[in-house]
C-alpha atoms as a PDB file:
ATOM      1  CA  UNK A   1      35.437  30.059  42.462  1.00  0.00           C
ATOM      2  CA  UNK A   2      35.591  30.596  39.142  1.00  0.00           C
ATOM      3  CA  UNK A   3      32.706  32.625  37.657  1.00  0.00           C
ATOM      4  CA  UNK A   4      31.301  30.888  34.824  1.00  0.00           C
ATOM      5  CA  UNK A   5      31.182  32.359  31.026  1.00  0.00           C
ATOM      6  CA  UNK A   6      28.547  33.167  29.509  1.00  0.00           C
ATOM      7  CA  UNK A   7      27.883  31.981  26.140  1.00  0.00           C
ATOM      8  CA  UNK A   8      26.465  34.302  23.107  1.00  0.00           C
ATOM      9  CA  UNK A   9      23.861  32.510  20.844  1.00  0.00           C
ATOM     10  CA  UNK A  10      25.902  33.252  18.018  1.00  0.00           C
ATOM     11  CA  UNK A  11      28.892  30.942  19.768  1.00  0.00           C
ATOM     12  CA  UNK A  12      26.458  28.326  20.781  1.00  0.00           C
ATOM     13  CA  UNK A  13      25.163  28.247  16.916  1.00  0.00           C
ATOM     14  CA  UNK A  14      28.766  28.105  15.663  1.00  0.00           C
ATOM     15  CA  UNK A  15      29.036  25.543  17.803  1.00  0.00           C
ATOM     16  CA  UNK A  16      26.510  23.194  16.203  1.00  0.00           C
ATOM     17  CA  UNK A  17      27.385  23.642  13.026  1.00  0.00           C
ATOM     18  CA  UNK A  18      30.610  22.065  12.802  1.00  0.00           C
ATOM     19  CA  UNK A  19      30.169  18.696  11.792  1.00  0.00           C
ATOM     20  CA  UNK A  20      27.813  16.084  11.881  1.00  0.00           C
ATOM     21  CA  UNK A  21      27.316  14.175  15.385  1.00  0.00           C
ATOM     22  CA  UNK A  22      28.774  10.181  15.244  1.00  0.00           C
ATOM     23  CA  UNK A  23      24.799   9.352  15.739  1.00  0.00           C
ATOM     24  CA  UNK A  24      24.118  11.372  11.745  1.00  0.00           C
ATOM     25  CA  UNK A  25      26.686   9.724  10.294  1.00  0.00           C
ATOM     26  CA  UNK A  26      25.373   6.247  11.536  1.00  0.00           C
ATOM     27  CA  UNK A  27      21.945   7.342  10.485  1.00  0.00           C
ATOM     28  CA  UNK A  28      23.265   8.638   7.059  1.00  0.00           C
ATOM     29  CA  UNK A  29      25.692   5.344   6.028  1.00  0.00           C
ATOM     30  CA  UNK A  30      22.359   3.105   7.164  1.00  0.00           C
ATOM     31  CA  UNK A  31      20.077   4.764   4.690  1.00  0.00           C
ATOM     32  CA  UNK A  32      22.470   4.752   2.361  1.00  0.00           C
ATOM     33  CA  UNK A  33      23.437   1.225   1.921  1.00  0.00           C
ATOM     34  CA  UNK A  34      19.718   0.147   2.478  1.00  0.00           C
ATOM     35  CA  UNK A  35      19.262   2.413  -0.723  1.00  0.00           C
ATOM     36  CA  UNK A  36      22.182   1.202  -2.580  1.00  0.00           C
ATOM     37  CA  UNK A  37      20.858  -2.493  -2.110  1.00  0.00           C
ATOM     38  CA  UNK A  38      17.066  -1.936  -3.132  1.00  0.00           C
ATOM     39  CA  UNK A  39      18.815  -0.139  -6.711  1.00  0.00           C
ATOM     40  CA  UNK A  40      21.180  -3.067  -7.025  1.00  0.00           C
ATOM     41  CA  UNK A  41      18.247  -5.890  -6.124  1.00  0.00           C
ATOM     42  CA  UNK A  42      16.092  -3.851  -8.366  1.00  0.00           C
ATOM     43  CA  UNK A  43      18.607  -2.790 -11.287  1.00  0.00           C
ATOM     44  CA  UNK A  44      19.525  -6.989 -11.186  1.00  0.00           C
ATOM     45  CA  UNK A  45      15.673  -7.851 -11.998  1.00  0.00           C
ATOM     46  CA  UNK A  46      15.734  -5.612 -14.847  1.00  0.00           C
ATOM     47  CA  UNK A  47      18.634  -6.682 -16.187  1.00  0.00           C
ATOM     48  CA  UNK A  48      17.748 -10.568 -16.088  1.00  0.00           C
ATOM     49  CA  UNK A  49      14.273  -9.106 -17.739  1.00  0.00           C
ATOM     50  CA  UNK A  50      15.958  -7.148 -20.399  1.00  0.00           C
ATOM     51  CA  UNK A  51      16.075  -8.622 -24.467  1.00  0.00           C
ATOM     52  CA  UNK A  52      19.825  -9.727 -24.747  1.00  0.00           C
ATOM     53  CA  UNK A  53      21.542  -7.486 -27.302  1.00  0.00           C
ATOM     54  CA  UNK A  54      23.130 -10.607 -28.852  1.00  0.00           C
ATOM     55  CA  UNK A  55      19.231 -11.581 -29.418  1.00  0.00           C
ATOM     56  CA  UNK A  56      17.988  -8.278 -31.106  1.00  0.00           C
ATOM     57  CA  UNK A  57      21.123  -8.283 -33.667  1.00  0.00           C
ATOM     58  CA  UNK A  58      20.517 -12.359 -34.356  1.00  0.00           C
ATOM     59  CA  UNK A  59      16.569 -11.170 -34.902  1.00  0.00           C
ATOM     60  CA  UNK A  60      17.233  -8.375 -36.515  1.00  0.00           C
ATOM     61  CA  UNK A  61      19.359 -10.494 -39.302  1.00  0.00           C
ATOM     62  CA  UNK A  62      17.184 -13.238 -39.352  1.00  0.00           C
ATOM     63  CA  UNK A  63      14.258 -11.061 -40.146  1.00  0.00           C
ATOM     64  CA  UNK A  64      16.819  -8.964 -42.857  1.00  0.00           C
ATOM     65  CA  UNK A  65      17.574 -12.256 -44.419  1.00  0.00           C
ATOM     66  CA  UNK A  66      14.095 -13.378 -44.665  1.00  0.00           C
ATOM     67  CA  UNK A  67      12.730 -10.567 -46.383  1.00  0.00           C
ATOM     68  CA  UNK A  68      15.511 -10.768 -48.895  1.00  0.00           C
ATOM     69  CA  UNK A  69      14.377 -14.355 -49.779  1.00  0.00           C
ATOM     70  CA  UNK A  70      11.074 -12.888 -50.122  1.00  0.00           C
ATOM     71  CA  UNK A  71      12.310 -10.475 -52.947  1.00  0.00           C
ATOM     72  CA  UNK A  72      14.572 -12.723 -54.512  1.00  0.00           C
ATOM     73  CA  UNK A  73      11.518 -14.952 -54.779  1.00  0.00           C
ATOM     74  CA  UNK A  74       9.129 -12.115 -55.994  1.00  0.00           C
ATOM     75  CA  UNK A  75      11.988 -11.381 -58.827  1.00  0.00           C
ATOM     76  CA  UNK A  76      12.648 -14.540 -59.934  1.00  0.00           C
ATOM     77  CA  UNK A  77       8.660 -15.079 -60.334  1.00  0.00           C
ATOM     78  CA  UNK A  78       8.740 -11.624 -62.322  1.00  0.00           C
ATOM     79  CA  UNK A  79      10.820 -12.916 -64.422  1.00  0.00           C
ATOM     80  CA  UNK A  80       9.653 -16.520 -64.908  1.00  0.00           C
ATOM     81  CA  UNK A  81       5.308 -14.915 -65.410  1.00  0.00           C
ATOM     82  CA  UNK A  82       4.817 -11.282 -65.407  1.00  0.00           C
ATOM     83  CA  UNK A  83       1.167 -11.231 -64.491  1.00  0.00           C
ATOM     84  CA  UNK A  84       0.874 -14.249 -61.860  1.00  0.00           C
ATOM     85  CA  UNK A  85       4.128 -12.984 -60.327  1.00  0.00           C
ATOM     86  CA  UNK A  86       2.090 -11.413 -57.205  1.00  0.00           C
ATOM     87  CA  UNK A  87      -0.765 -14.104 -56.739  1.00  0.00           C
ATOM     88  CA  UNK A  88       1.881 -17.243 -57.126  1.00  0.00           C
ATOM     89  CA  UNK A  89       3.962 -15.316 -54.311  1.00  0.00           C
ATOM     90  CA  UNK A  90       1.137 -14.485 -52.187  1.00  0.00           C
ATOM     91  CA  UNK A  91      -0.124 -18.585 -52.129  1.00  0.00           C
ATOM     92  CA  UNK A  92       3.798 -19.760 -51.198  1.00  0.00           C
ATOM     93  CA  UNK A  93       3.656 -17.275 -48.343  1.00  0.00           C
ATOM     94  CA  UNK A  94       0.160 -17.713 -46.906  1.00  0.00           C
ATOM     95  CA  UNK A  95       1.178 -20.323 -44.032  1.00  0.00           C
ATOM     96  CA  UNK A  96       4.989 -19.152 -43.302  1.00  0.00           C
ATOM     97  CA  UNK A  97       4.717 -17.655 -39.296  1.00  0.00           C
ATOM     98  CA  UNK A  98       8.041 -15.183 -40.187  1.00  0.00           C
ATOM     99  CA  UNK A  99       6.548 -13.496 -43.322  1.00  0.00           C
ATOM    100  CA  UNK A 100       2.983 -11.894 -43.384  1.00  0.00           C
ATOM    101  CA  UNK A 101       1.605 -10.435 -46.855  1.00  0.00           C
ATOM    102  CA  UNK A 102      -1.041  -8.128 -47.149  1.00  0.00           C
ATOM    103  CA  UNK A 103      -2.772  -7.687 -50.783  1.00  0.00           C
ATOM    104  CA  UNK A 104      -3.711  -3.990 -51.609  1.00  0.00           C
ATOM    105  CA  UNK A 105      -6.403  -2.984 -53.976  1.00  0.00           C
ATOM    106  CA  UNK A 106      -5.783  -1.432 -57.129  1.00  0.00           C
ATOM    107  CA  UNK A 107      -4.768   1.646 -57.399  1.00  0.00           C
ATOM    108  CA  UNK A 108      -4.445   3.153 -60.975  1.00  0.00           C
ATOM    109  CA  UNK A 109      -4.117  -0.240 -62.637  1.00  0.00           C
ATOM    110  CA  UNK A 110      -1.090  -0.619 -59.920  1.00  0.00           C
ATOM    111  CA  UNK A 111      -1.734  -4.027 -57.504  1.00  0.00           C
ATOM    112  CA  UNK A 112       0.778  -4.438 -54.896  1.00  0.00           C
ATOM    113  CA  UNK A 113       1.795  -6.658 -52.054  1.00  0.00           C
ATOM    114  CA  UNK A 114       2.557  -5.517 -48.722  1.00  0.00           C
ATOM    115  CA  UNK A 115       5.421  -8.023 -47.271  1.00  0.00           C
ATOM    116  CA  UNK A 116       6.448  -7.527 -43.745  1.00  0.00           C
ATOM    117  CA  UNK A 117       8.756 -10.400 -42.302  1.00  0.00           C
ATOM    118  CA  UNK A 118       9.143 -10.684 -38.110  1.00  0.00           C
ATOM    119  CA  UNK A 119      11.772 -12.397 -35.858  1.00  0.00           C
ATOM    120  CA  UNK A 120      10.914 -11.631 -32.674  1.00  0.00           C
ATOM    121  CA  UNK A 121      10.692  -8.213 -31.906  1.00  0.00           C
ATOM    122  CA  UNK A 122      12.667  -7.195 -35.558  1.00  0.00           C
ATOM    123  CA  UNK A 123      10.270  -6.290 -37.899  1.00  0.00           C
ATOM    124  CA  UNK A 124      11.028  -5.155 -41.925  1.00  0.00           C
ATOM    125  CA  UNK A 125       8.384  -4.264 -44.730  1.00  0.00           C
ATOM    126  CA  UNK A 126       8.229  -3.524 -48.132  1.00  0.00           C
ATOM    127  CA  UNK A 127       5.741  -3.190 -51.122  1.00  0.00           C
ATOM    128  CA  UNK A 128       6.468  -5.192 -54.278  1.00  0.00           C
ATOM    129  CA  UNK A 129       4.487  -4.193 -57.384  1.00  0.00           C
ATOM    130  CA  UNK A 130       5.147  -5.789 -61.095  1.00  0.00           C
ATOM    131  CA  UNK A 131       8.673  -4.557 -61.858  1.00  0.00           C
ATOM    132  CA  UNK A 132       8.214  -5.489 -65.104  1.00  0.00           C
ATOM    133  CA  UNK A 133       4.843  -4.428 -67.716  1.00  0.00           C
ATOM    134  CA  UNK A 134       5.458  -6.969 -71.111  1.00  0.00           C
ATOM    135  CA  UNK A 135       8.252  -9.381 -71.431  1.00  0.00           C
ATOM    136  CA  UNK A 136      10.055  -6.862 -74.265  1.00  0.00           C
ATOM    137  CA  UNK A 137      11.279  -4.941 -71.002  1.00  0.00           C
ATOM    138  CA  UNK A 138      14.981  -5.969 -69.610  1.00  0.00           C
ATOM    139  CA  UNK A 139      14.495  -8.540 -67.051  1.00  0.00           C
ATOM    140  CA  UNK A 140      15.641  -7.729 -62.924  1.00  0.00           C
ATOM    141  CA  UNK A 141      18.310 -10.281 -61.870  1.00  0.00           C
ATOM    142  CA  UNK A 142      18.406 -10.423 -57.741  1.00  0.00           C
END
């Protein structure tokens, strides 16, 4: 009969720490792809939640474009009646959804309108004051 050897701990822990047993790996891959599919399921929902890029720029321009009326407008008003420039603009905005305009009290002598047009998310303000003081100064062309 053979006698049987005797194992050291130190052979027995070498032993173990090999690899991973076939039952780890199962366990491991399982997790894993269970994982993987809740951050795909979930990564989907946010993406079919998220503002289209296409959107924001089309906003964005819309909102740009809009506000550019708005000072066009203002300038050609300036132009046309110095001193009902910011009260005629103020009543041909007051019911338009896309542009909001806020009146400011006088400061120094200096009234000005606060004009902030919105598309969506896009946002753009500016102030407009009286560009022009008497009708000898050079007119602004838009």
């Amino acid at each position: 009969m053979c006698p049987k050897r005797q194992t050291t701990p130190h052979q027995q822990m070498t032993r173990h720490q090999r690899g991973f047993t076939l039952v780890e790996v199962i366990v491991i891959i399982t997790v894993l792809g269970l994982l993987g599919a809740l951050v795909v399921n979930l990564m989907g929902t946010q993406l079919l939640r998220s503002s289209n890029p296409a959107t924001i720029a089309s906003n964005a321009g819309d909102a740009e474009t809009a506000m550019e009326a708005v000072v066009a407008n203002f300038t050609n008003k300036v132009n046309s009646n110095i001193t009902t420039a910011l009260d005629a603009l103020k009543a041909e905005y007051a019911s338009n959804s896309t542009v909001s305009i806020v009146d400011t009290p006088s400061w120094n002598g200096v009234r000005a309108l606060i004009v902030t047009t919105t598309v969506g998310n896009t946002s753009y303000t500016t102030v407009l004051t009286q560009a022009r003081t008497n009708a000898a100064d050079n007119a602004t062309n838009y």
